[in-house]
N, C-alpha and C. Protein backbone atom coordinates (compact mmCIF):
# COMPACT_ATOMS: atom_id res chain seq x y z
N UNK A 1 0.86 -1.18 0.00
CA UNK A 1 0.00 0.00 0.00
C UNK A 1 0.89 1.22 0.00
N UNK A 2 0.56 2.24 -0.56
CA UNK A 2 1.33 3.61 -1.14
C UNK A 2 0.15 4.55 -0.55
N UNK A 3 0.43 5.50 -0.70
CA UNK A 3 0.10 7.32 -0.39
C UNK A 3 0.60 8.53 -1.13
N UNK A 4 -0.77 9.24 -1.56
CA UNK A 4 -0.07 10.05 -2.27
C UNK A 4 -0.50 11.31 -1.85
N UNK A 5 0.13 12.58 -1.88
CA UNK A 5 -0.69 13.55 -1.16
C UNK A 5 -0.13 14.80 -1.94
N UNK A 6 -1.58 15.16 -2.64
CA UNK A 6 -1.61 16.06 -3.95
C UNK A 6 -1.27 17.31 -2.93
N UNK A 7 0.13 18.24 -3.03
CA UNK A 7 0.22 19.75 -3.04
C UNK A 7 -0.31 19.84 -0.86
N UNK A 8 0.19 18.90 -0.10
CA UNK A 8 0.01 19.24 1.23
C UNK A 8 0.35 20.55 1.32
N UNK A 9 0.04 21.08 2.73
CA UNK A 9 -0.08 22.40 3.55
C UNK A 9 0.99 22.56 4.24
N UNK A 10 1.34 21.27 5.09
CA UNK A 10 2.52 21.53 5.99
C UNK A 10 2.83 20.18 6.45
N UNK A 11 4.11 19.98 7.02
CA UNK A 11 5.04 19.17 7.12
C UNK A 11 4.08 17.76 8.29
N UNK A 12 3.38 18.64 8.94
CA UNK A 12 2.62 18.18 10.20
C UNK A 12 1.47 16.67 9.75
N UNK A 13 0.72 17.16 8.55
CA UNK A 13 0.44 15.70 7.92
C UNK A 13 1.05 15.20 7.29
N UNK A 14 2.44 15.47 6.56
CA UNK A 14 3.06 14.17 5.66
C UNK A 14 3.76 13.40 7.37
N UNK A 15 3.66 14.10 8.18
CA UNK A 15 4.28 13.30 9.34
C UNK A 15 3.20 12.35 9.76
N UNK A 16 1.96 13.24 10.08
CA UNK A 16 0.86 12.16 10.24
C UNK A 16 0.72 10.40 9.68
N UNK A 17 0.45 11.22 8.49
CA UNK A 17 0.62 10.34 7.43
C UNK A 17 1.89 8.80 7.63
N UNK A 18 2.80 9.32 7.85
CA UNK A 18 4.06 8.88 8.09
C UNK A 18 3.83 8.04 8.89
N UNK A 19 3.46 8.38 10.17
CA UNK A 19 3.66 7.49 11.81
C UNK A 19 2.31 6.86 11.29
N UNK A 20 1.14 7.30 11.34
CA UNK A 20 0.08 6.10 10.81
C UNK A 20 0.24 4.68 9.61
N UNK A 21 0.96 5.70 8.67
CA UNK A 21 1.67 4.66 7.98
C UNK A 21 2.56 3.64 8.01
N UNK A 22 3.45 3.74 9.15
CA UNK A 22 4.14 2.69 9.58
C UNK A 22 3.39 1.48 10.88
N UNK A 23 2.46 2.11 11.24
CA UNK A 23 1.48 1.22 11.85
C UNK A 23 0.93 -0.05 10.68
N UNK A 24 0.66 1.11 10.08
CA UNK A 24 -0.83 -0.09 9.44
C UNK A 24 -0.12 -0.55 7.92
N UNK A 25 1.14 -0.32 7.79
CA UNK A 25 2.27 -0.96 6.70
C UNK A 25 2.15 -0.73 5.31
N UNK A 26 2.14 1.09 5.57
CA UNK A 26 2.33 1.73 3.79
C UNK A 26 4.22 1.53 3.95
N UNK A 27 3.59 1.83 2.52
CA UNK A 27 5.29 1.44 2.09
C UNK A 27 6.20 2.65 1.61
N UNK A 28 5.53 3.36 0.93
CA UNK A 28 5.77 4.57 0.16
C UNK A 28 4.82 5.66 0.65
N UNK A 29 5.10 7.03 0.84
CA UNK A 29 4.50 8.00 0.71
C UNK A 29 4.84 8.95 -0.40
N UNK A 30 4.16 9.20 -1.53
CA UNK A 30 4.63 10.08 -2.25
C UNK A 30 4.12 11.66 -2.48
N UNK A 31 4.72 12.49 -2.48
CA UNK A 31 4.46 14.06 -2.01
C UNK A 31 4.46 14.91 -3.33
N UNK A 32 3.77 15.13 -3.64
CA UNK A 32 3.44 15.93 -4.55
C UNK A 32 3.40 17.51 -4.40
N UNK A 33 4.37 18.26 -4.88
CA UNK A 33 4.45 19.61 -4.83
C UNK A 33 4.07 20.06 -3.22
N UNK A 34 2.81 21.35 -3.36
CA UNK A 34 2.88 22.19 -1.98
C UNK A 34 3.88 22.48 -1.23
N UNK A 35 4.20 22.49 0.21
CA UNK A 35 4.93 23.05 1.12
C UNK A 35 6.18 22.81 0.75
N UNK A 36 6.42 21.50 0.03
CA UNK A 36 8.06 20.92 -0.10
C UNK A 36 8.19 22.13 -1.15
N UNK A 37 7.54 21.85 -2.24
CA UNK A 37 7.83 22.97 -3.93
C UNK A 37 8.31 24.62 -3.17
N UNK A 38 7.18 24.67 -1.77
CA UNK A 38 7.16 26.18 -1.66
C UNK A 38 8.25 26.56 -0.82
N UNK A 39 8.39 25.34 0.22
CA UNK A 39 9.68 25.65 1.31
C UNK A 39 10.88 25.73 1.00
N UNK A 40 10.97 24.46 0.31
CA UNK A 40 12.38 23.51 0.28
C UNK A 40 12.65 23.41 -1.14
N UNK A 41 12.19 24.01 -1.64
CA UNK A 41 12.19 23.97 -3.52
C UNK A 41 12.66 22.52 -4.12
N UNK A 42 11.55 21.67 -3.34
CA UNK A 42 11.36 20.40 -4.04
C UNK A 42 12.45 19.25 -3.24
N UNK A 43 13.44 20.13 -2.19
CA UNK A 43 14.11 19.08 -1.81
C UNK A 43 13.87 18.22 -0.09
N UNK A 44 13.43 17.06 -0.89
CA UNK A 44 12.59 16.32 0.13
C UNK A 44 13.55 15.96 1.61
N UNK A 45 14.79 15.84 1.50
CA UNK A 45 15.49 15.62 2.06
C UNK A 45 16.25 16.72 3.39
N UNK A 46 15.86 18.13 3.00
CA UNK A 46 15.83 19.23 3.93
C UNK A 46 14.76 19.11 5.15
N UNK A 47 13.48 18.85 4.61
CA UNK A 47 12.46 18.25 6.15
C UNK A 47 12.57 17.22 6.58
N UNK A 48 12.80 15.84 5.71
CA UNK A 48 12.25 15.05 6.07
C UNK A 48 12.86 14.57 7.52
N UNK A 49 14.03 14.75 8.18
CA UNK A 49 14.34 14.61 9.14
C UNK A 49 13.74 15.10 10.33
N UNK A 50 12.60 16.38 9.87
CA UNK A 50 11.79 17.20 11.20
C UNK A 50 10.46 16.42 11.24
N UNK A 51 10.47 15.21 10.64
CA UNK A 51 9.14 14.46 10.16
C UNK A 51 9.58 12.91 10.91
N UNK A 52 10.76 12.99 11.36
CA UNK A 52 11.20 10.94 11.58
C UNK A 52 10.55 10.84 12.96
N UNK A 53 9.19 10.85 12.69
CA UNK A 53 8.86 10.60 14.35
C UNK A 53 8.55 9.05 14.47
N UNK A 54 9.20 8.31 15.42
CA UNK A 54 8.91 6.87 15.96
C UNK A 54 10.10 6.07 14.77
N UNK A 55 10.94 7.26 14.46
CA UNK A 55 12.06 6.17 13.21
C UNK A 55 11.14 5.59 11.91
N UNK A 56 9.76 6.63 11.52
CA UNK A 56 9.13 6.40 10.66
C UNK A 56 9.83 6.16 9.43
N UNK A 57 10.64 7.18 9.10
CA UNK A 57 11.51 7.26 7.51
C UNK A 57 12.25 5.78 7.30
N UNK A 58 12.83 4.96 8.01
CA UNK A 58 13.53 4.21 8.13
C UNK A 58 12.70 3.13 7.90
N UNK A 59 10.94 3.11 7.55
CA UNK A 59 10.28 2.05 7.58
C UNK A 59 9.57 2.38 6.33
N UNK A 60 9.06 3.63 6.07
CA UNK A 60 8.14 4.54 5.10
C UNK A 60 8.86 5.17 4.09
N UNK A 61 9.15 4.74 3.13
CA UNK A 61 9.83 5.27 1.80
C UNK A 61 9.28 6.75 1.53
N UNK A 62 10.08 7.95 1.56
CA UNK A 62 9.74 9.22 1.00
C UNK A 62 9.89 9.51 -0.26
N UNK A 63 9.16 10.33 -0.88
CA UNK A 63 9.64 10.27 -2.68
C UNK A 63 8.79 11.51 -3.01
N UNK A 64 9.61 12.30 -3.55
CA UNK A 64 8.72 14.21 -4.05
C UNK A 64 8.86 13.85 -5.16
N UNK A 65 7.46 14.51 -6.10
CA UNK A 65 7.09 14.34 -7.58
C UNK A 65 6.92 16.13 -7.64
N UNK A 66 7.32 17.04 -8.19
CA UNK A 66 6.80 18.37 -8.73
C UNK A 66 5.69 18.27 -9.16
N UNK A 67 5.02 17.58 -10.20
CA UNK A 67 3.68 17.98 -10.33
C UNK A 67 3.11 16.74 -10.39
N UNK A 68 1.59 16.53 -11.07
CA UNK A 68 0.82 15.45 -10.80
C UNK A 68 1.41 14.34 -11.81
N UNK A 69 1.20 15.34 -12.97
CA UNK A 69 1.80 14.53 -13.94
C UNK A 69 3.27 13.49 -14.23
N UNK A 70 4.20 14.47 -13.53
CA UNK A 70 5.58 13.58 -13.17
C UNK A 70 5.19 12.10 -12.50
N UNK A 71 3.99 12.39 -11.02
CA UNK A 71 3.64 11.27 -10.69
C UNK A 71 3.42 10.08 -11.45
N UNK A 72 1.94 10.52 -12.32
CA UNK A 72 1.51 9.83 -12.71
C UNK A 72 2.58 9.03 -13.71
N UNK A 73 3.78 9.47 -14.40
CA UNK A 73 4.61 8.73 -15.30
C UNK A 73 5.33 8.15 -14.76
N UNK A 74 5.23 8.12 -13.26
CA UNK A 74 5.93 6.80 -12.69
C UNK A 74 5.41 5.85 -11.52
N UNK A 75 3.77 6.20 -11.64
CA UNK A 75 2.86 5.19 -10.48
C UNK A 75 3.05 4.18 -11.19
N UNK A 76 2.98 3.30 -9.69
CA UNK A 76 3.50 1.87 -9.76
C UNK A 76 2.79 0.86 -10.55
N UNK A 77 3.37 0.17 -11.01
CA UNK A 77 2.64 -0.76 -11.90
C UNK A 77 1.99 -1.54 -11.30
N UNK A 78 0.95 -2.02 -11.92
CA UNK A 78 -0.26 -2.76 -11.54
C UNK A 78 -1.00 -2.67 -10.53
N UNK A 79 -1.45 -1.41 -10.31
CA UNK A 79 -1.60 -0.65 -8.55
C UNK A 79 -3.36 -0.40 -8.97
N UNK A 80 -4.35 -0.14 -8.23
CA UNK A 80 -5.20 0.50 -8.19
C UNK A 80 -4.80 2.03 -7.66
N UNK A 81 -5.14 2.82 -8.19
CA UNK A 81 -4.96 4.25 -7.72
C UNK A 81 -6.39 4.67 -7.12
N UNK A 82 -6.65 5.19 -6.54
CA UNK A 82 -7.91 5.13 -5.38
C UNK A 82 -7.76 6.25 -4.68
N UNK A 83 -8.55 7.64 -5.84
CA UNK A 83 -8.79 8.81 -5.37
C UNK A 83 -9.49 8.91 -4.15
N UNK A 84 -9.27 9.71 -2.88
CA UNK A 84 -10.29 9.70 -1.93
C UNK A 84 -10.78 11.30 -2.30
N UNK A 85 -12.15 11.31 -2.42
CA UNK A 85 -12.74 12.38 -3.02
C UNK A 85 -14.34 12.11 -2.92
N UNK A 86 -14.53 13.40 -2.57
CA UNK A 86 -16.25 13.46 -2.31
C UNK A 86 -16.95 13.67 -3.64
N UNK A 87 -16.97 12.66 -4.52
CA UNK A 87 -17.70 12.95 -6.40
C UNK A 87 -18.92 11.88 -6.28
N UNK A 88 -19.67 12.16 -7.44
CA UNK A 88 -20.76 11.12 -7.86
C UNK A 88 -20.45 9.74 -7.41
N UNK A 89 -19.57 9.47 -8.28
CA UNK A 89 -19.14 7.74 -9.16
C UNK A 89 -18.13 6.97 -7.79
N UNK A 90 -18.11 8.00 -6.54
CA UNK A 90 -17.08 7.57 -5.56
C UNK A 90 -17.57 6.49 -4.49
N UNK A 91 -17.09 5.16 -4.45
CA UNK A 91 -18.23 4.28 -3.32
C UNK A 91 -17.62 5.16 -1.88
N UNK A 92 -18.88 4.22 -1.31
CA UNK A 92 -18.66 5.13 0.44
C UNK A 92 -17.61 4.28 0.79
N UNK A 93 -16.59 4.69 1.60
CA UNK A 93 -15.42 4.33 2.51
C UNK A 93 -16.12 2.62 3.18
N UNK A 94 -17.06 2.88 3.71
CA UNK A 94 -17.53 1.91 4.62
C UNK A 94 -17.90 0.43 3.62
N UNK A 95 -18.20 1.00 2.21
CA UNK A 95 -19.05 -0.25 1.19
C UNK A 95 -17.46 -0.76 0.20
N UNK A 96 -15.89 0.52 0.77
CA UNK A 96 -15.19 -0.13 -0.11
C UNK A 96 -14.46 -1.67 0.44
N UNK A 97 -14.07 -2.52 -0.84
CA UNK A 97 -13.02 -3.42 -0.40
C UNK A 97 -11.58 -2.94 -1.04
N UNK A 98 -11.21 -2.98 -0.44
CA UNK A 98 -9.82 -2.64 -0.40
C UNK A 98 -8.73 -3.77 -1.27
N UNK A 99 -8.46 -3.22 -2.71
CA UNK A 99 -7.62 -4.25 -3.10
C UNK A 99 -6.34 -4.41 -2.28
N UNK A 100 -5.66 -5.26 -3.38
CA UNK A 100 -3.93 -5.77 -2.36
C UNK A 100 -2.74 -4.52 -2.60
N UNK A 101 -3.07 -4.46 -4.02
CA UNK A 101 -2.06 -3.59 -4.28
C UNK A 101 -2.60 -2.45 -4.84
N UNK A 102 -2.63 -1.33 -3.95
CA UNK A 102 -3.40 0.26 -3.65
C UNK A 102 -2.25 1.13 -3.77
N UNK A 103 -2.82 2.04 -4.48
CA UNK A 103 -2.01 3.63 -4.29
C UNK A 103 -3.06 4.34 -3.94
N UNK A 104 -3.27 4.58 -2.34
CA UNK A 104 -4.51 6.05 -2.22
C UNK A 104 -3.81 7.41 -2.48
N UNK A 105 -4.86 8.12 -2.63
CA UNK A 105 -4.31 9.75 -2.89
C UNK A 105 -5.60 10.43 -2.71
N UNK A 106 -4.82 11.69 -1.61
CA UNK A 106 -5.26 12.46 -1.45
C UNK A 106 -5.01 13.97 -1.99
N UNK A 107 -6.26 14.40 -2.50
CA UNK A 107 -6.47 15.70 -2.90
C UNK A 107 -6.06 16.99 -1.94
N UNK A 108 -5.99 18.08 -2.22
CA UNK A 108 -5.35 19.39 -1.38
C UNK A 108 -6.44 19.19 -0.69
N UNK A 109 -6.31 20.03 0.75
CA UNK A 109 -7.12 20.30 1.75
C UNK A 109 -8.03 21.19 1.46
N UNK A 110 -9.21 21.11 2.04
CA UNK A 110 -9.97 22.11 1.99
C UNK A 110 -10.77 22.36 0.40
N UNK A 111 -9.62 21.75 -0.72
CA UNK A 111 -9.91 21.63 -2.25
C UNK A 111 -10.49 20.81 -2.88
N UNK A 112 -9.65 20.02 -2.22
CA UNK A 112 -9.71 18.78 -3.29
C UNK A 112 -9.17 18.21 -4.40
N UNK A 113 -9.31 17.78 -5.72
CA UNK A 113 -9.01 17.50 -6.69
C UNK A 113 -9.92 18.42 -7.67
N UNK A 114 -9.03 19.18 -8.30
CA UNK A 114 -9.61 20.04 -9.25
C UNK A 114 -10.11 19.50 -10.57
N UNK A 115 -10.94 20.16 -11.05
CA UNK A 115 -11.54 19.33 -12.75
C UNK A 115 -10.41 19.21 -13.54
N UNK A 116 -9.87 19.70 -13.61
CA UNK A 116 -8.51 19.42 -14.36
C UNK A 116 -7.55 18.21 -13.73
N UNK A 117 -7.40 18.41 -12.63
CA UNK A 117 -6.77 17.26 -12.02
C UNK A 117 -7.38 15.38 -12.03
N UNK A 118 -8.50 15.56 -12.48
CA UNK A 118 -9.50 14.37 -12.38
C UNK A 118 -9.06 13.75 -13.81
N UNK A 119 -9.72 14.68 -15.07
CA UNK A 119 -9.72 14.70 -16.21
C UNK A 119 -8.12 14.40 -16.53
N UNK A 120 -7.12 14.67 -16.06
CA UNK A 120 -5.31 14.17 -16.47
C UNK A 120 -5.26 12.70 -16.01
N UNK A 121 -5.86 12.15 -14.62
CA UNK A 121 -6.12 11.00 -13.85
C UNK A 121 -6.90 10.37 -14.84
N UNK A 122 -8.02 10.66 -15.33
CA UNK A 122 -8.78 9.83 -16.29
C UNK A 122 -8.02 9.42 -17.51
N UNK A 123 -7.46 10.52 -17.89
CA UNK A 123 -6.73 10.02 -19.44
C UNK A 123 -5.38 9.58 -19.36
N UNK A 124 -4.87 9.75 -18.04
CA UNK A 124 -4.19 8.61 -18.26
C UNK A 124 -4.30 7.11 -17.85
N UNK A 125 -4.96 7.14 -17.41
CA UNK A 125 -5.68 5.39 -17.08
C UNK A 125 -6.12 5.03 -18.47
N UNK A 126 -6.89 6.02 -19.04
CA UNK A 126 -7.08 5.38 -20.65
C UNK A 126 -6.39 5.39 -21.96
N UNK A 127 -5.04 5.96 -21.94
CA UNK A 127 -3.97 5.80 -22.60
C UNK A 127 -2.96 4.63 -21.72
N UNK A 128 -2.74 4.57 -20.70
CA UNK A 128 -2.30 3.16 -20.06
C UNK A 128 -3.16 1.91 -20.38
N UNK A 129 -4.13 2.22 -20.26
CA UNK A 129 -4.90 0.71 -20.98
C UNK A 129 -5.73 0.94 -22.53
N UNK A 130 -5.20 1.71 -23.12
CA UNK A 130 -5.66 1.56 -24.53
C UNK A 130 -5.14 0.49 -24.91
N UNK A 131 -5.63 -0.46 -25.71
CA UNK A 131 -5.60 -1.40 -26.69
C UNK A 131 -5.76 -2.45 -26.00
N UNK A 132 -6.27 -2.59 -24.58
CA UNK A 132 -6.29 -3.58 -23.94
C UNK A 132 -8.02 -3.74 -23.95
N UNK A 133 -8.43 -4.98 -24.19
CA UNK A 133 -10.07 -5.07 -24.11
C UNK A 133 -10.59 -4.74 -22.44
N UNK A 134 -11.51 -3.98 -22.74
CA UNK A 134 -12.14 -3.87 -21.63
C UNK A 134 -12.35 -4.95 -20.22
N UNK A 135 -13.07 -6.22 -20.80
CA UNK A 135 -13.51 -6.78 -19.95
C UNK A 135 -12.19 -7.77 -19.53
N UNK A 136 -10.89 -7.35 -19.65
CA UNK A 136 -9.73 -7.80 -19.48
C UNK A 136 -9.28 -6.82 -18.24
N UNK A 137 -9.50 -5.62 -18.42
CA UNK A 137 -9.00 -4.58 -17.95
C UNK A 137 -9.83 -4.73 -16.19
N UNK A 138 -11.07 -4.72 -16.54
CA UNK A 138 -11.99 -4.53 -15.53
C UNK A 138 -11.38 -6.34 -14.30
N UNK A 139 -11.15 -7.36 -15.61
CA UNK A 139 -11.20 -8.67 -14.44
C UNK A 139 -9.70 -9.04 -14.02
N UNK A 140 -8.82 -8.18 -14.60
CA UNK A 140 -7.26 -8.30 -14.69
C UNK A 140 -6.80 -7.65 -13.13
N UNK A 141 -5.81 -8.09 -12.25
CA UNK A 141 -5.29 -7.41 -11.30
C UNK A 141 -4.09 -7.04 -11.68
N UNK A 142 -3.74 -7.30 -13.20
CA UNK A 142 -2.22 -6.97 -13.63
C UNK A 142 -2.26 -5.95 -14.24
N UNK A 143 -3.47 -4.91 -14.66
CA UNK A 143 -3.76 -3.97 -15.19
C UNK A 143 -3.96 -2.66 -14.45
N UNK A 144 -3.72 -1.70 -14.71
CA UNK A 144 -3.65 -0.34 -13.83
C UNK A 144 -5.13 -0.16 -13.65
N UNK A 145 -5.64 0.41 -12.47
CA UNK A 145 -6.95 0.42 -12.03
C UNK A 145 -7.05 1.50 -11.45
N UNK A 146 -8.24 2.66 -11.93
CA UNK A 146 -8.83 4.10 -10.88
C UNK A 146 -9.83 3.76 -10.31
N UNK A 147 -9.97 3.88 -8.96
CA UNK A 147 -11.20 4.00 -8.31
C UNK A 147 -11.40 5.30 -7.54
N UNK A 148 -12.02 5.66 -7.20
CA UNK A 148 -12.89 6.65 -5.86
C UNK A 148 -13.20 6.15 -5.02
N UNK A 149 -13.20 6.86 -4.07
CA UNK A 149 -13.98 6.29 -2.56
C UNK A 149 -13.77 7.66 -2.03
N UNK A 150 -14.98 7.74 -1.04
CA UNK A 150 -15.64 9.20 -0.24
C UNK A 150 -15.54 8.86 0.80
N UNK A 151 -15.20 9.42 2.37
CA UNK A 151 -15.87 9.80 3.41
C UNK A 151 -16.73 10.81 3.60
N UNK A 152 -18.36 10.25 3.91
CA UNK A 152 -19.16 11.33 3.82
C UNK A 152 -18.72 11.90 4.99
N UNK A 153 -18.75 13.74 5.35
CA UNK A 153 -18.70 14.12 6.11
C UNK A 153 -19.08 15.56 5.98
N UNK A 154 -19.60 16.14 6.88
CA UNK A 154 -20.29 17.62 6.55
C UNK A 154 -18.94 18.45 5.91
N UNK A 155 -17.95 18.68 6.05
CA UNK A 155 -16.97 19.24 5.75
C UNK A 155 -15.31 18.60 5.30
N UNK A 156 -14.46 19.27 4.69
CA UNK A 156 -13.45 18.41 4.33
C UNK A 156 -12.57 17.99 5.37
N UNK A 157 -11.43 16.87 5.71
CA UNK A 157 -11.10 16.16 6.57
C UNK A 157 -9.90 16.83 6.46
N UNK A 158 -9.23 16.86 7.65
CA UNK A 158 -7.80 16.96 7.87
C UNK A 158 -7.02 15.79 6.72
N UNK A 159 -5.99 16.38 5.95
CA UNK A 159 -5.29 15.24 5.13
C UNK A 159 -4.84 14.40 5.93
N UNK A 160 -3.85 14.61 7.17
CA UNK A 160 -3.62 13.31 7.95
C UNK A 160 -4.24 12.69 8.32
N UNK A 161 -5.36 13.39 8.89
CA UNK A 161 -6.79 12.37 9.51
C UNK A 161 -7.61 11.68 8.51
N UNK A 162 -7.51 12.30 7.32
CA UNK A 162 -8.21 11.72 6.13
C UNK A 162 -7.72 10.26 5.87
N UNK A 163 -6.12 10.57 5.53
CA UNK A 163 -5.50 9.27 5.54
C UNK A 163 -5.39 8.22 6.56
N UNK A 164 -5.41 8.36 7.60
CA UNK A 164 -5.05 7.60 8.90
C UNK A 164 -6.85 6.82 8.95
N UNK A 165 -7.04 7.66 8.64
CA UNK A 165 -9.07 6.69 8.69
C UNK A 165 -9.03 5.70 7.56
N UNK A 166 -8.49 6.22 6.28
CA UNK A 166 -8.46 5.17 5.03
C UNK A 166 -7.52 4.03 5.85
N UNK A 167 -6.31 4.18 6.41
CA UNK A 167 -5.34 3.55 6.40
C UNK A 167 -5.92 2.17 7.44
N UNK A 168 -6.76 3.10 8.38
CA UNK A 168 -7.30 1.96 9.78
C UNK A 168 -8.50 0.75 9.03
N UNK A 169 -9.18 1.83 7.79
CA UNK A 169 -10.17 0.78 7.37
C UNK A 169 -9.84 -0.39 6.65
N UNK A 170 -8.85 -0.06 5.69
CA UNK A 170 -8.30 -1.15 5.11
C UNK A 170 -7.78 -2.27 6.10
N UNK A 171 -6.94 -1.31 7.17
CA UNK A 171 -6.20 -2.27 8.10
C UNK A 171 -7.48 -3.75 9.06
N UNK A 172 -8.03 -2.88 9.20
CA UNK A 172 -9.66 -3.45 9.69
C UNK A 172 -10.44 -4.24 9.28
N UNK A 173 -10.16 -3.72 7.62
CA UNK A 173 -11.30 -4.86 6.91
C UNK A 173 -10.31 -6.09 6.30
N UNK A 174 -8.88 -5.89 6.11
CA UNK A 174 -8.03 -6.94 5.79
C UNK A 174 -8.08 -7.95 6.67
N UNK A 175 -7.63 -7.44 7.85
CA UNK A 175 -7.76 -8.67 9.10
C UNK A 175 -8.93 -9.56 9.28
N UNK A 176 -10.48 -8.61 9.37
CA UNK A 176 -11.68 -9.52 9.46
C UNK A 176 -11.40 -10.81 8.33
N UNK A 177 -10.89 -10.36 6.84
CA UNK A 177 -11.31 -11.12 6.27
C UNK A 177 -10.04 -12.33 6.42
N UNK A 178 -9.09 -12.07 6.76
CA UNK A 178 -8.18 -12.64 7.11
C UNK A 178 -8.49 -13.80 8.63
N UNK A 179 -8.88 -13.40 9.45
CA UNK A 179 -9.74 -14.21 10.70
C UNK A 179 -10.55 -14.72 10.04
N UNK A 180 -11.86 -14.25 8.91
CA UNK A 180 -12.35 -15.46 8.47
C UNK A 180 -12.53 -16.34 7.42
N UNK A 181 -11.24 -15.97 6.98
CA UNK A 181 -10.14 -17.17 6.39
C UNK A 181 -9.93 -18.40 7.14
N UNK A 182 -9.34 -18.01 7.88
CA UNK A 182 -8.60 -19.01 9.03
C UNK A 182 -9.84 -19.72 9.53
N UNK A 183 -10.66 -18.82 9.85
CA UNK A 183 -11.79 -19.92 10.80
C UNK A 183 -12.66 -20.63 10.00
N UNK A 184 -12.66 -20.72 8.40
CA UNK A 184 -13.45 -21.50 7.66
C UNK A 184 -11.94 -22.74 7.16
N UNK A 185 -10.60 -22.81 7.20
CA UNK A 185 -9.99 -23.41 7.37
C UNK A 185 -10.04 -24.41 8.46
N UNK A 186 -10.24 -23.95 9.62
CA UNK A 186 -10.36 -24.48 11.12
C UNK A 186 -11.53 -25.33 10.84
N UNK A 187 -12.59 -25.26 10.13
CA UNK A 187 -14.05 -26.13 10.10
C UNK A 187 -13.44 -26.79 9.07
């Protein structure tokens, strides 16, 4: 599991992010522009030491992308990418299952993911799987995959807290299904 966090505010949630993430066993956090672009002019390696809380860095891979697009030309292969975003087409947090191999990402605070930012995410999922048949694409786990998922909530979420709730549910719903694995083994 990966993290991505479109244009953060301040150092305080990629740390969040960070120490939650080494709990519940992301692997990568990747940082996209904001505070790093504006502070540190992109160099990830000037904060990230005001961020090693609990010897996080040493467990949680750091990695700065300048813009979305740089990202996107090097998200990981065969990943679901799994906007968290309050849109139409987005399932609720609570109704998602959580594939194996996830890249979540989060949108700016308070913003979100801009129409432009959606629409670059869309086309490139469909230039990554052009020429591949659909119903290959949709039943394939070797194929690049976008989803959505929402937390409804009257207002937008803290990015760390945003993430640390995605991070507990997955962690939550992996295990149940994992216990009842085992206990239909046991019968």
């Amino acid at each position: 599991m990966n993290f991505v966090l479109l244009e953060p505010k301040n150092r305080e949630n990629v740390a969040t992010i960070i120490r939650s993430g080494q709990n519940f066993g992301v692997k990568t956090v990747f940082v996209i522009g904001g505070f790093v672009r504006d502070k540190y002019k992109g160099n990830i390696h000037k904060f990230s030491h005001q961020m090693n809380t609990q010897d996080g860095i040493s467990q949680v891979t750091l990695i700065y992308f300048e813009t979305l697009s740089c990202f996107l030309n090097h998200l990981p292969a065969q990943t679901t990418l799994v906007l968290i975003e309050i849109i139409e087409e987005a399932i609720e947090l609570s109704k998602f299952q959580h594939p194996n191999n996830a890249t979540y990402m989060l949108g700016r605070e308070a913003k979100g993911f801009t129409k432009l930012d959606l629409k670059e995410i869309k086309n490139y999922f469909e230039s990554v799987n052009k020429g591949i048949p659909k119903e290959f694409v949709s039943q394939s786990r070797k194929t690049a995959h976008l989803v959505y998922v929402k937390i409804n909530t009257p207002q937008s979420l803290n990015l760390g807290v945003c993430g640390s709730i995605v991070m507990y549910d997955r962690h939550r719903k992996l295990n149940n299904k994992l216990l009842a694995s085992h206990a239909l083994e046991r019968n």
